[in-house]
Protein backbone atom coordinates (compact mmCIF):
# COMPACT_ATOMS: atom_id res chain seq x y z
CA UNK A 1 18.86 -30.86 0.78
CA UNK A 2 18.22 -27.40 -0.76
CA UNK A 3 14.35 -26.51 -1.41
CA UNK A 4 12.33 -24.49 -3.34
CA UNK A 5 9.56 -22.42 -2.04
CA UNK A 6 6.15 -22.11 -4.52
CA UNK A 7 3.75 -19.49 -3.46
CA UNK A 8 0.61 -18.73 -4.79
CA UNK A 9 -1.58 -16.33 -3.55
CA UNK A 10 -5.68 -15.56 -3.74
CA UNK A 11 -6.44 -12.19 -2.70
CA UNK A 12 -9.92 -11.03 -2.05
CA UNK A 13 -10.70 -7.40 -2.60
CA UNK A 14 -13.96 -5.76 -1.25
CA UNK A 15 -15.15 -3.84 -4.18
CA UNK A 16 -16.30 -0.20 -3.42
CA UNK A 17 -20.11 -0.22 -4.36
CA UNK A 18 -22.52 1.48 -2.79
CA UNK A 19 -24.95 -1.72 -2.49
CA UNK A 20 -24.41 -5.55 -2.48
CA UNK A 21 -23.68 -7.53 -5.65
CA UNK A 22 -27.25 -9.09 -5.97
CA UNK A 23 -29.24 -6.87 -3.65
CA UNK A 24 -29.61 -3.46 -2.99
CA UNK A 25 -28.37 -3.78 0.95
CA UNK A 26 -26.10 -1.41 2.05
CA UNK A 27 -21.92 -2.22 2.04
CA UNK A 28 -21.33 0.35 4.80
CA UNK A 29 -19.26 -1.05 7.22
CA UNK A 30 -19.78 -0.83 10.99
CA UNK A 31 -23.93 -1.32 11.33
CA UNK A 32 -25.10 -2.94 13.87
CA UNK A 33 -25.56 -6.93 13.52
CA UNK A 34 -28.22 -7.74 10.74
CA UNK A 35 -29.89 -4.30 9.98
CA UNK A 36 -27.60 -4.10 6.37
CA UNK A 37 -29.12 -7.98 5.41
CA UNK A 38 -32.29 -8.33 3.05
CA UNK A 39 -33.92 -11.05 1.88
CA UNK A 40 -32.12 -11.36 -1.09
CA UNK A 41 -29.17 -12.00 1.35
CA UNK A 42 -30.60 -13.76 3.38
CA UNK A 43 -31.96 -16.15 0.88
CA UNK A 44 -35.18 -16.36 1.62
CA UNK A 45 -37.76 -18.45 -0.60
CA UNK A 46 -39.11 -16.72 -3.85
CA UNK A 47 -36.25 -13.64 -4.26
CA UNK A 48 -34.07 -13.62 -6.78
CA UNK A 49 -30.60 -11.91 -7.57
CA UNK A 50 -30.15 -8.91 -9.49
CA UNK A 51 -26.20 -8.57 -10.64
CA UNK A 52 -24.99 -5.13 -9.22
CA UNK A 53 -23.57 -3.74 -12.64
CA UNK A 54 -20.93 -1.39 -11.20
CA UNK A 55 -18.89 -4.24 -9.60
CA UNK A 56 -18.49 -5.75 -13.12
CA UNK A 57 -17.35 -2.20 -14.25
CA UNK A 58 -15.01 -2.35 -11.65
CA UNK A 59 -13.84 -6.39 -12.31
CA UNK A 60 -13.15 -4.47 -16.08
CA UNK A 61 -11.12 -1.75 -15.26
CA UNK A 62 -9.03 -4.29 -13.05
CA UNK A 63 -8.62 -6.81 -15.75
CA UNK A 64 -7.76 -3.50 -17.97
CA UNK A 65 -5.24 -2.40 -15.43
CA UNK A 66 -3.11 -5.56 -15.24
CA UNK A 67 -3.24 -6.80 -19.38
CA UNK A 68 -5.74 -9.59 -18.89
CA UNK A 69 -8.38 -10.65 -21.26
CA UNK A 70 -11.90 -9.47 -20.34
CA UNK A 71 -14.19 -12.47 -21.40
CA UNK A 72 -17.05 -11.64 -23.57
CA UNK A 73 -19.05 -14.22 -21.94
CA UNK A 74 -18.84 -15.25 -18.01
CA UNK A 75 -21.38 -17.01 -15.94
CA UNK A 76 -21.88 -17.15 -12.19
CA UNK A 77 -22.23 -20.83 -10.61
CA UNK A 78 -23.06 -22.12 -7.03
CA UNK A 79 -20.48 -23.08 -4.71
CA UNK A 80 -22.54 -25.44 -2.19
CA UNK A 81 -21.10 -25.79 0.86
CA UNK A 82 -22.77 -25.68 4.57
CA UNK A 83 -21.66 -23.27 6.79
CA UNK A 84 -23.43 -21.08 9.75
CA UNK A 85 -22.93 -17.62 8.49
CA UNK A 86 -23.59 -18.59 4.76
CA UNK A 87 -27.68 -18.53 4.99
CA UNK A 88 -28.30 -19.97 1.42
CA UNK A 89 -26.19 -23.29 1.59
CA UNK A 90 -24.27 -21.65 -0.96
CA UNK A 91 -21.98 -19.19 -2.47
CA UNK A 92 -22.51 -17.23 -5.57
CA UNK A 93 -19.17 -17.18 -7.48
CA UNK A 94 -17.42 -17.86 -11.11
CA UNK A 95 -15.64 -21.18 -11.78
CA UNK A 96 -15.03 -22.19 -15.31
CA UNK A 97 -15.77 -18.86 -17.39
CA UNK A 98 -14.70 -15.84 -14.90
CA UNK A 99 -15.08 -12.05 -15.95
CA UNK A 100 -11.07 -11.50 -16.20
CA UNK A 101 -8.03 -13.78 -17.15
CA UNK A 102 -4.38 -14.07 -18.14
CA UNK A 103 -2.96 -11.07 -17.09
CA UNK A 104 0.53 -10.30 -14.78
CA UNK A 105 1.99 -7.38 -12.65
CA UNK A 106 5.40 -6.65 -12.04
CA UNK A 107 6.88 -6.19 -8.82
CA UNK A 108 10.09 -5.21 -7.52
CA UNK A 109 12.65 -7.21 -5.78
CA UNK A 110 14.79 -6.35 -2.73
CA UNK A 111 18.25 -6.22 -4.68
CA UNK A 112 16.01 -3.79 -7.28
CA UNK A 113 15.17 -6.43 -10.10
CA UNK A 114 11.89 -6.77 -11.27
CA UNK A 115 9.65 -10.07 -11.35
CA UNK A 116 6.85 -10.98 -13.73
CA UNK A 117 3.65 -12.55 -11.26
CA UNK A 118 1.24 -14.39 -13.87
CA UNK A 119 -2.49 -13.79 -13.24
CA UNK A 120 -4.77 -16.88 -13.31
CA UNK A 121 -7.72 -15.29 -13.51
CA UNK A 122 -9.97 -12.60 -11.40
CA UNK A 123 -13.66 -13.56 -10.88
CA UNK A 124 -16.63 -12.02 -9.21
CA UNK A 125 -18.06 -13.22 -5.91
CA UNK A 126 -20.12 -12.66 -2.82
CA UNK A 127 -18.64 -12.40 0.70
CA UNK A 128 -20.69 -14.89 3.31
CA UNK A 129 -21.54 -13.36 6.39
CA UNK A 130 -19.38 -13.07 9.72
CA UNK A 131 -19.28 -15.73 12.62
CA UNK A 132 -18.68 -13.99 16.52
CA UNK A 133 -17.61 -15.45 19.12
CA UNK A 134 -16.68 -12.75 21.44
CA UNK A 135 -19.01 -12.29 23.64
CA UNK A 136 -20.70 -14.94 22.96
CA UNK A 137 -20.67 -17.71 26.04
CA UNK A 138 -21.59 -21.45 24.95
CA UNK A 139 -23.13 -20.30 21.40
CA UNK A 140 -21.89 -18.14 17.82
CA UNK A 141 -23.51 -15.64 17.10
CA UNK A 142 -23.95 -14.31 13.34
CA UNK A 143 -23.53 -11.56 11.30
CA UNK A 144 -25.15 -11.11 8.14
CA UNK A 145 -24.56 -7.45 7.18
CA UNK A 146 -21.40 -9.14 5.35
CA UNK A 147 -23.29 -11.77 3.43
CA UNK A 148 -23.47 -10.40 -0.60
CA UNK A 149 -20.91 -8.17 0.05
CA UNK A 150 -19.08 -8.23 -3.74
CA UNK A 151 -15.91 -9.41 -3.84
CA UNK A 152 -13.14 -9.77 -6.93
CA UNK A 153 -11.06 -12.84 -6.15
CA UNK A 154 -7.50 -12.39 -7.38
CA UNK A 155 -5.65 -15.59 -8.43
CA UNK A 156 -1.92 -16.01 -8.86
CA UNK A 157 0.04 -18.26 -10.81
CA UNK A 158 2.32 -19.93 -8.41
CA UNK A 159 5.36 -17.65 -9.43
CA UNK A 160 6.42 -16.44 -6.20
CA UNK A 161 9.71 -18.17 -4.20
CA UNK A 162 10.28 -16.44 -0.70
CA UNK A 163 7.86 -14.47 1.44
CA UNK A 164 8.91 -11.12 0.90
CA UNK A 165 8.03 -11.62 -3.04
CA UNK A 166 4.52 -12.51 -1.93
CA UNK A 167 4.26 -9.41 0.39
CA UNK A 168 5.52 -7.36 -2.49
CA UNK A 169 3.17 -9.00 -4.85
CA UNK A 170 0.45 -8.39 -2.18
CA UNK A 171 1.85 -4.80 -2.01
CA UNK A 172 1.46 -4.39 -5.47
CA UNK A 173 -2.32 -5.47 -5.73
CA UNK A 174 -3.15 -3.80 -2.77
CA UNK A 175 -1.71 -0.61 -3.94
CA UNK A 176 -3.16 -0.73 -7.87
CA UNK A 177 -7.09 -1.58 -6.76
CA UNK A 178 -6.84 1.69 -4.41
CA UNK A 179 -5.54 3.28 -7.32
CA UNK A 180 -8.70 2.27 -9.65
CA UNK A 181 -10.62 3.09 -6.81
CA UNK A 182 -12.31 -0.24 -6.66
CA UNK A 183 -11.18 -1.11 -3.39
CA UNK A 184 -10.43 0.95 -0.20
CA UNK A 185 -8.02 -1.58 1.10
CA UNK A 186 -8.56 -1.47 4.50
CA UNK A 187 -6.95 -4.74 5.57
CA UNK A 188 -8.54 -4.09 9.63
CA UNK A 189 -11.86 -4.05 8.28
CA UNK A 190 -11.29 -6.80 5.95
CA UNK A 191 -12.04 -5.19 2.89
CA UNK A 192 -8.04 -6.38 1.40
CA UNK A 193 -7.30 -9.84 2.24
CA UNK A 194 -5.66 -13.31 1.13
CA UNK A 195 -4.95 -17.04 1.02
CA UNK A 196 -1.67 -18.14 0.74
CA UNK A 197 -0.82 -21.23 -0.93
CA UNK A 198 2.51 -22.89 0.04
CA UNK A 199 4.22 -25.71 -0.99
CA UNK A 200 7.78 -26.77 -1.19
CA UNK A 201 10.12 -28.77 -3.48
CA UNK A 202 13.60 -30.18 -4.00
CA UNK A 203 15.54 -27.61 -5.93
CA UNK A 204 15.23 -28.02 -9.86
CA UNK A 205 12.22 -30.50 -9.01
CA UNK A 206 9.70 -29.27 -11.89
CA UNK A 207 6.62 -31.05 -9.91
CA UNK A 208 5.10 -29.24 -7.52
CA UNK A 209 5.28 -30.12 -3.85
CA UNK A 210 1.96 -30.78 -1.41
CA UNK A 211 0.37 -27.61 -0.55
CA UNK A 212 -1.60 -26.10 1.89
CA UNK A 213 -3.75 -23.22 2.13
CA UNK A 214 -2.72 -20.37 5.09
CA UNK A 215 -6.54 -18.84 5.56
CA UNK A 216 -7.59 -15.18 6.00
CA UNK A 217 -4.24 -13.35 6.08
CA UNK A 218 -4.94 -9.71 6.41
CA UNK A 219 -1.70 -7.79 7.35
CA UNK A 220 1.87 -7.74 5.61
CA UNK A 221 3.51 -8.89 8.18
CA UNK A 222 1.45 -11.95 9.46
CA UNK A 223 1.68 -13.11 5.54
CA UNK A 224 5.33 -12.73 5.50
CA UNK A 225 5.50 -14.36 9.17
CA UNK A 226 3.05 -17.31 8.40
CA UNK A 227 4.75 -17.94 5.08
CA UNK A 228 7.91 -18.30 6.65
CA UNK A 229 6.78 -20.93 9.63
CA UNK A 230 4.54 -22.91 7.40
CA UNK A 231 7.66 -22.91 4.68
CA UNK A 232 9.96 -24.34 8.20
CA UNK A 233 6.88 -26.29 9.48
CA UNK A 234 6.85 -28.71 5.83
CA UNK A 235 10.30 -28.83 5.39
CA UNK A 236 10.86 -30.48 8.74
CA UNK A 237 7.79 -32.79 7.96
CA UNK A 238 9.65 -34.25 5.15
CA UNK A 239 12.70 -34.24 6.28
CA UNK A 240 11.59 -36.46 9.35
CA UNK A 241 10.09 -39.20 6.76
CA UNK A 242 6.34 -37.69 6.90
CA UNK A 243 4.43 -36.45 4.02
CA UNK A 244 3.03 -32.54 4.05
CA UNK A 245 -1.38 -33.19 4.08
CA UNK A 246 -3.07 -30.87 1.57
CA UNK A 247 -5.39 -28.85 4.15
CA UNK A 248 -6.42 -25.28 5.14
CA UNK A 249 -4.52 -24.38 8.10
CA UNK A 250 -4.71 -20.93 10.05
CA UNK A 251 -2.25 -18.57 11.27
CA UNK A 252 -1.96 -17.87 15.38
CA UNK A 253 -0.26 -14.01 15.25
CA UNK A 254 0.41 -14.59 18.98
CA UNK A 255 1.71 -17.62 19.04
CA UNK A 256 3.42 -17.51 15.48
CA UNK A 257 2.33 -20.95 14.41
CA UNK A 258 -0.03 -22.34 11.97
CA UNK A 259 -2.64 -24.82 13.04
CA UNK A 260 -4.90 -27.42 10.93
CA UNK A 261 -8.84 -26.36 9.95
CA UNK A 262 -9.55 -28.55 7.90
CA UNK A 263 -8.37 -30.67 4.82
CA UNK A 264 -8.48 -28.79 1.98
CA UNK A 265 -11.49 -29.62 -0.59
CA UNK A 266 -11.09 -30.14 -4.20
CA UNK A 267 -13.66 -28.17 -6.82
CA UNK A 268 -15.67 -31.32 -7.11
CA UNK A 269 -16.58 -31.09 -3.43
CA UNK A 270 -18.34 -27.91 -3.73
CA UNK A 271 -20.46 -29.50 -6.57
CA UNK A 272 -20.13 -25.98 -8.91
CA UNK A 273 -22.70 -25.86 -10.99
CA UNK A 274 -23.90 -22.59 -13.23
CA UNK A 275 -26.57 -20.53 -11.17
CA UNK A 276 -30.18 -21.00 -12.86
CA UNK A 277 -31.15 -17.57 -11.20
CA UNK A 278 -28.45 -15.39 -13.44
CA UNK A 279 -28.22 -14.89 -16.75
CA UNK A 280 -24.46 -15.04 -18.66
CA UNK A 281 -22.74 -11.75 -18.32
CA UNK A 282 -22.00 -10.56 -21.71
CA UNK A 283 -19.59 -7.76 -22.11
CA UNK A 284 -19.18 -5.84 -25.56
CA UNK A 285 -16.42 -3.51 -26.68
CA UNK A 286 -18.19 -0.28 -25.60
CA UNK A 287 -18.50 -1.69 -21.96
CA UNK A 288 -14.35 -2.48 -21.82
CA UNK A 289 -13.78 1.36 -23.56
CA UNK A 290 -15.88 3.28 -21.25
CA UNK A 291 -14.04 1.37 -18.32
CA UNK A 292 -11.10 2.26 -20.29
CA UNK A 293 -12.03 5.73 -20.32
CA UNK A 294 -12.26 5.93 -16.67
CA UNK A 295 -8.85 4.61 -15.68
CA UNK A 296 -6.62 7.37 -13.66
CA UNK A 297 -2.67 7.06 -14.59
CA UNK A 298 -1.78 3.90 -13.04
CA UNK A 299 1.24 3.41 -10.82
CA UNK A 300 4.05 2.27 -12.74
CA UNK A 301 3.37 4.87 -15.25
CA UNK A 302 2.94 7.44 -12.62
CA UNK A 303 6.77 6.80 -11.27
CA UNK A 304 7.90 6.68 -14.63
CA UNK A 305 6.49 10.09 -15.37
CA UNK A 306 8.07 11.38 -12.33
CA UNK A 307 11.01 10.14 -12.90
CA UNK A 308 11.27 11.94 -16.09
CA UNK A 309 9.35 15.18 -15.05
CA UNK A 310 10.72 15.71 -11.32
CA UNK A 311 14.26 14.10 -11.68
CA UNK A 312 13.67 11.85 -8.99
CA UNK A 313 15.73 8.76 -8.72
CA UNK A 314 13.23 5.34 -9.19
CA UNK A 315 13.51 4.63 -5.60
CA UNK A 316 12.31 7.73 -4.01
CA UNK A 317 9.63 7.66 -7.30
CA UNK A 318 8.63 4.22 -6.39
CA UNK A 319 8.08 5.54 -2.71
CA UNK A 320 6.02 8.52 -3.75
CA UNK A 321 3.56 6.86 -6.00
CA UNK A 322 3.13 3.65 -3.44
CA UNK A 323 -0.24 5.04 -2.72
CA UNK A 324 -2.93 7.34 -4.62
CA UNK A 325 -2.97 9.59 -2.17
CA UNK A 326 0.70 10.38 -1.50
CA UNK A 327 1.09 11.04 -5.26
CA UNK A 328 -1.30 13.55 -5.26
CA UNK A 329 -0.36 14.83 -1.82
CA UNK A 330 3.48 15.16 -3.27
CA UNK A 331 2.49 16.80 -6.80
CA UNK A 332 0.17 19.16 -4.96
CA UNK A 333 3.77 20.39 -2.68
CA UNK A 334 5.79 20.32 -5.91
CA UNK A 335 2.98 23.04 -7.34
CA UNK A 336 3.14 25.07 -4.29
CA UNK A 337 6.79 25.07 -3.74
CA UNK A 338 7.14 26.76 -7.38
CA UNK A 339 8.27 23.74 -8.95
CA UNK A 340 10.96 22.19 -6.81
CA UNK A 341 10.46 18.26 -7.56
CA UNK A 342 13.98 17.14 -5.97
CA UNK A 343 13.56 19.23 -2.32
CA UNK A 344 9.53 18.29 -2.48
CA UNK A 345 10.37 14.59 -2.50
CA UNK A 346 13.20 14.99 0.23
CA UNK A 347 10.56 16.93 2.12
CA UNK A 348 7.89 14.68 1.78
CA UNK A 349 9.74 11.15 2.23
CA UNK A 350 11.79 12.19 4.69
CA UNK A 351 10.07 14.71 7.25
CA UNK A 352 6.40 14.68 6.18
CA UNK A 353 6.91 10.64 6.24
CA UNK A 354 8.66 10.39 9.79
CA UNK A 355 6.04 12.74 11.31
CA UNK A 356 3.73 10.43 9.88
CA UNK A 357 5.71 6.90 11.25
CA UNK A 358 5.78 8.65 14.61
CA UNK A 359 2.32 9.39 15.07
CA UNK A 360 1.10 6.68 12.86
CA UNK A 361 -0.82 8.49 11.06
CA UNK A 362 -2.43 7.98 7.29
CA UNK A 363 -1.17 10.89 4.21
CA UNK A 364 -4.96 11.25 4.32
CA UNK A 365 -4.33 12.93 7.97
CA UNK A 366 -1.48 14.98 8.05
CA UNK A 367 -1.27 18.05 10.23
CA UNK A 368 0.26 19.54 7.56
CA UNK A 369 -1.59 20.60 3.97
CA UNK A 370 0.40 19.90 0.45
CA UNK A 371 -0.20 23.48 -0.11
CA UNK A 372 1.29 24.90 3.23
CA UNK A 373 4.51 22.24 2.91
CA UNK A 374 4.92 23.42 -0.36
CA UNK A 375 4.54 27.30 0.84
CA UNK A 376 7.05 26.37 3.42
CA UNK A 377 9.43 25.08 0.64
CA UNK A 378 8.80 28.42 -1.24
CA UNK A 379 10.57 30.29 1.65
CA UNK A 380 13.61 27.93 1.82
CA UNK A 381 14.13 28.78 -1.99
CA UNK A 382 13.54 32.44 -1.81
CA UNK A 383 16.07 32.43 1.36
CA UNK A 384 13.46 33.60 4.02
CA UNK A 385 14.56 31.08 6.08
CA UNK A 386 17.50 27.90 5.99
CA UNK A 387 16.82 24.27 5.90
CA UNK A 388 17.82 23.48 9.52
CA UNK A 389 15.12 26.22 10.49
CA UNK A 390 12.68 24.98 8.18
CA UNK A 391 12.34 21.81 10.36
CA UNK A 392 11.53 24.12 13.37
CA UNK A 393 9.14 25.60 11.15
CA UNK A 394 7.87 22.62 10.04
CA UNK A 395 7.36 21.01 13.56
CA UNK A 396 5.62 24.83 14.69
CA UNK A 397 3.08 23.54 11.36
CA UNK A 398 2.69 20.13 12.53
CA UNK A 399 1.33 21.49 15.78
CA UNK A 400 -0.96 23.57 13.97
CA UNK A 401 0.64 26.88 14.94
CA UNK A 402 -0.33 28.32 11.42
CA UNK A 403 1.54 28.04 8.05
CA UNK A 404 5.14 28.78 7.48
CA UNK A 405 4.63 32.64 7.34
CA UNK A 406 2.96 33.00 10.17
CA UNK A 407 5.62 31.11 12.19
CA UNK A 408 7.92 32.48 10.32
CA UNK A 409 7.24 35.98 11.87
CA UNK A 410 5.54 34.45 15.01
CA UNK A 411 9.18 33.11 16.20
CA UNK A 412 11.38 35.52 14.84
CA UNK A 413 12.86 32.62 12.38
CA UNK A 414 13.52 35.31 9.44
CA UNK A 415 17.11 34.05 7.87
CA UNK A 416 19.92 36.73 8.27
CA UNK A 417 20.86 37.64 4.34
CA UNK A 418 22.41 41.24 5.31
CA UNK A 419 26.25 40.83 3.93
CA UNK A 420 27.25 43.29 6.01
CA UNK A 421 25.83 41.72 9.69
CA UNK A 422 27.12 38.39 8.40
CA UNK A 423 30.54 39.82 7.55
CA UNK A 424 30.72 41.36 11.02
CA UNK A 425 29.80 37.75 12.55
CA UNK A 426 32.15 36.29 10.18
CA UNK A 427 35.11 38.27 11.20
CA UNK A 428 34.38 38.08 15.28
CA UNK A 429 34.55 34.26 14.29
CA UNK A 430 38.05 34.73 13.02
CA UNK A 431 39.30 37.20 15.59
CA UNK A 432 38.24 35.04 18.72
CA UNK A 433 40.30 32.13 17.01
CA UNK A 434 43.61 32.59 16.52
CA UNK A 435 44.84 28.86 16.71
CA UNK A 436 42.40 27.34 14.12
CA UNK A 437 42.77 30.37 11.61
CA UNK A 438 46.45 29.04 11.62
CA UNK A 439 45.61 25.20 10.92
CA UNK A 440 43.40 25.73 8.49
CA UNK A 441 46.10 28.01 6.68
CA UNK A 442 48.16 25.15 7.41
CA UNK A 443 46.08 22.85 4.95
CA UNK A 444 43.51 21.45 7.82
CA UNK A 445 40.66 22.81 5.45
CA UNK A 446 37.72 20.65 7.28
CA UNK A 447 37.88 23.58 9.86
CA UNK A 448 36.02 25.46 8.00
CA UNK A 449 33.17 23.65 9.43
CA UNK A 450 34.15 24.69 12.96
CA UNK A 451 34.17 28.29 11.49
CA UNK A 452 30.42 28.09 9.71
CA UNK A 453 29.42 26.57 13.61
CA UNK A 454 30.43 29.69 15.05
CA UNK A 455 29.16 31.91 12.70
CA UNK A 456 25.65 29.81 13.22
CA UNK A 457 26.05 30.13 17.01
CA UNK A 458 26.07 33.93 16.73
CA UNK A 459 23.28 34.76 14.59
CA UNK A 460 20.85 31.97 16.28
CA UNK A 461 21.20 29.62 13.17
CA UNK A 462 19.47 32.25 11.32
CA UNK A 463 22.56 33.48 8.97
CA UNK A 464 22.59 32.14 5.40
CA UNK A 465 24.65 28.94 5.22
CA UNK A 466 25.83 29.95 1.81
CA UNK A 467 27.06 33.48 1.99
CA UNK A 468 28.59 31.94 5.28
CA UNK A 469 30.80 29.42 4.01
CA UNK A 470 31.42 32.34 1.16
CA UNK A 471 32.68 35.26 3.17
CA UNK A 472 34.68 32.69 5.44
CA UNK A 473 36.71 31.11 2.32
CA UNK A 474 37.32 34.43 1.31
CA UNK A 475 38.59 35.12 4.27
CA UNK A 476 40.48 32.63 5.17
CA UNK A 477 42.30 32.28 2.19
CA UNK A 478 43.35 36.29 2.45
């Protein structure tokens, strides 16, 4: 039997304020076990929450970014549930009237096609706290520096049909709340994470299958991995005669396996009702405009503007503009370099980003400024230097032996323009080979490859390629 794969996914995104959503704790991350935990968080008798208005600024400019409709009127409920590292007995969150709904985001498919992904809805939340159990022998300890941490919940429609669309769905989010600035994304430290709802179906089935709920996903390739087995893991249940369980299962990395948690609860078992502590959030037009006003140029229109300004082709755009940073990184080259959009982008995906791979290290780190890559393209355009030496040059940068003119000079890496020394190179070249100077007259024209290699070979790969390959045609053909 063929099947169908439905994915939905629920992405939680740390939001990037300075203090807690109801309290005025600290969100820095890495302080020691319960010093960044007040009362408020802690939920101690007699306080009461204060809504942090900066992370509804940010749930607007979200809901801005991605077409949904920002709801005049939201209200924050109680999710009860017990749990060790969630202090109250409950969890402040938005069920039936959430800040942001209806929206979508495209994303782009591997054979270059692009997909609509329907939004559900985006509602504000706070994080519980953190159960340990390294280190811990016989007992769990908890953390509580977590606990009122605010989170924006991001709900998909269940649009997605293989793993790879739900990593490049996840992609997508991941890469447009960095762009806002809302969220830092920093999937290690849990700031960027998901749930990823999975069910399958006989193909052109309209219902929807059984599904479960893969918990706490926080890299791109454990989702794409834990998709896949859970996907294998229900198909063979019903294809042996049992029936898939709706539950919350989690994903072993090592072993590659999901494993039951727990069956999965309905709404009506967390008994949501509106929180008698917080008022309705009310939102008026002059809250969504100066959100609005605060927007940077989002990502799809940033690789359609390059596109159209740099020339580039909408895969190396698409690559560029992937993150904030490498967009402004790769515009701050193309200003350096005098304007060269085409060789910036070859420089910068190709070189700059396997220096990177190699050393795995973030745009954010690079060795290598915009401004001296750029100044480095600046002397491949004025013909200081060729592009094979620029990647010695470039490597001499990387290791921080100054920028391109100072290695330039350092190394004695000056390109050879003088017509008359390459001339004299050029004709050695034909002298010393008798033999090939008569095939290539002969018609074996891909020679003159062999010729530019010798001319290369004399002058230390410092001659100019161009008047090279020039002089020897001329040459040759005489």
């Amino acid at each position: 039997m063929a099947w169908e794969v439905v994915i939905g996914l629920e992405i939680h995104a740390q939001l990037a304020t300075r203090s807690k959503i109801f309290s005025g704790a600290s969100t820095a991350y890495g302080a020691e076990p319960n010093t960044q935990a007040c009362a408020v968080d802690l939920g101690l008798p007699g306080v009461l929450p204060v809504l942090n208005a900066e992370a509804v600024n940010m749930a607007i400019k979200f809901g801005l970014a991605t077409g949904c409709t920002i709801a005049p009127r939201s209200v924050f409920a109680r999710k009860n549930y017990f749990y060790p590292d969630l202090p109250k007995g409950y969890q402040i969150s938005q069920y039936e009237l959430p800040i942001v709904h209806s929206g979508e985001v495209l994303i782009a498919l591997e054979d270059g096609r692009s997909k609509r992904v329907g939004l559900t809805r985006a509602h504000l939340e706070e994080d519980a706290g953190k159960s340990l159990h390294e280190g811990f022998e016989g007992v769990t300890g908890i953390d509580l520096n977590r606990a009122g941490t605010p989170l924006l919940e991001i709900v998909s429609e269940p649009d997605m049909r293989s793993a790879k669309e739900a990593v490049a769905y996840m992609r997508k989010i991941h890469s447009l709340v960095r762009y806002l600035g809302i969220c830092d994304g920093n999937m290690q430290e849990g700031s960027f994470r998901c749930d990823a709802n999975v069910s399958v179906r006989p193909k052109g089935q309209e219902e929807l299958g059984t599904r479960t709920e893969l918990k706490n996903l926080n890299s791109f390739r454990f989702i794409e991995r834990a998709i896949n087995f859970e996907v294998e893991r229900q198909i063979d249940v019903i294809e042996s005669g049992g029936q898939v369980v709706q539950e919350t299962r989690l994903y072993d990395a090592d072993r590659n396996e999901t494993r039951s948690m727990r069956t999965k609860e309905e709404a009506n078992d967390y008994r949501y009702f509106p929180d008698p502590d917080l008022l309705p959030v009310e939102i008026g037009e002059a809250d969504i405009q100066r959100a609005r006003a605060e927007l940077p140029e989002l990502p799809d229109a940033k690789r359609q503007r390059f596109m159209e300004q740099y020339g580039l082709s909408e895969s190396d755009a698409g690559q560029l503009t992937a993150s904030r940073e490498l967009a402004d990184y790769y515009e701050t080259v193309v200003e350096a370099s005098g304007g060269e959009g085409k060789l910036s982008a070859n420089w910068v995906i190709v070189e700059l980003g396997g220096a990177l791979n190699r050393d795995d290290l973030d745009i954010a780190d690079s060795p290598v400024s915009a401004a001296r890559l750029g100044g480095m393209l600046r002397r491949i355009t004025d013909n200081t230097i060729s592009g094979k030496i620029a990647k010695d040059v470039f490597d001499a940068m990387w290791r921080g032996e100054g920028d391109a003119d100072a290695v330039i000079e350092a190394k004695g890496l000056k390109q050879v323009t003088d017509a008359g020394a390459i001339e004299a190179m050029v004709d050695e070249a034909i002298a010393a080979n008798p033999k090939q100077v008569e095939q290539y007259k002969a018609g074996k024209e891909k020679l003159l490859g062999f010729f530019v290699g010798q001319v290369m070979k004399a002058s230390k790969g410092k001659a100019n390629p161009a008047q090279v390959n020039e002089l020897l045609k001329k040459k040759l053909s005489d």
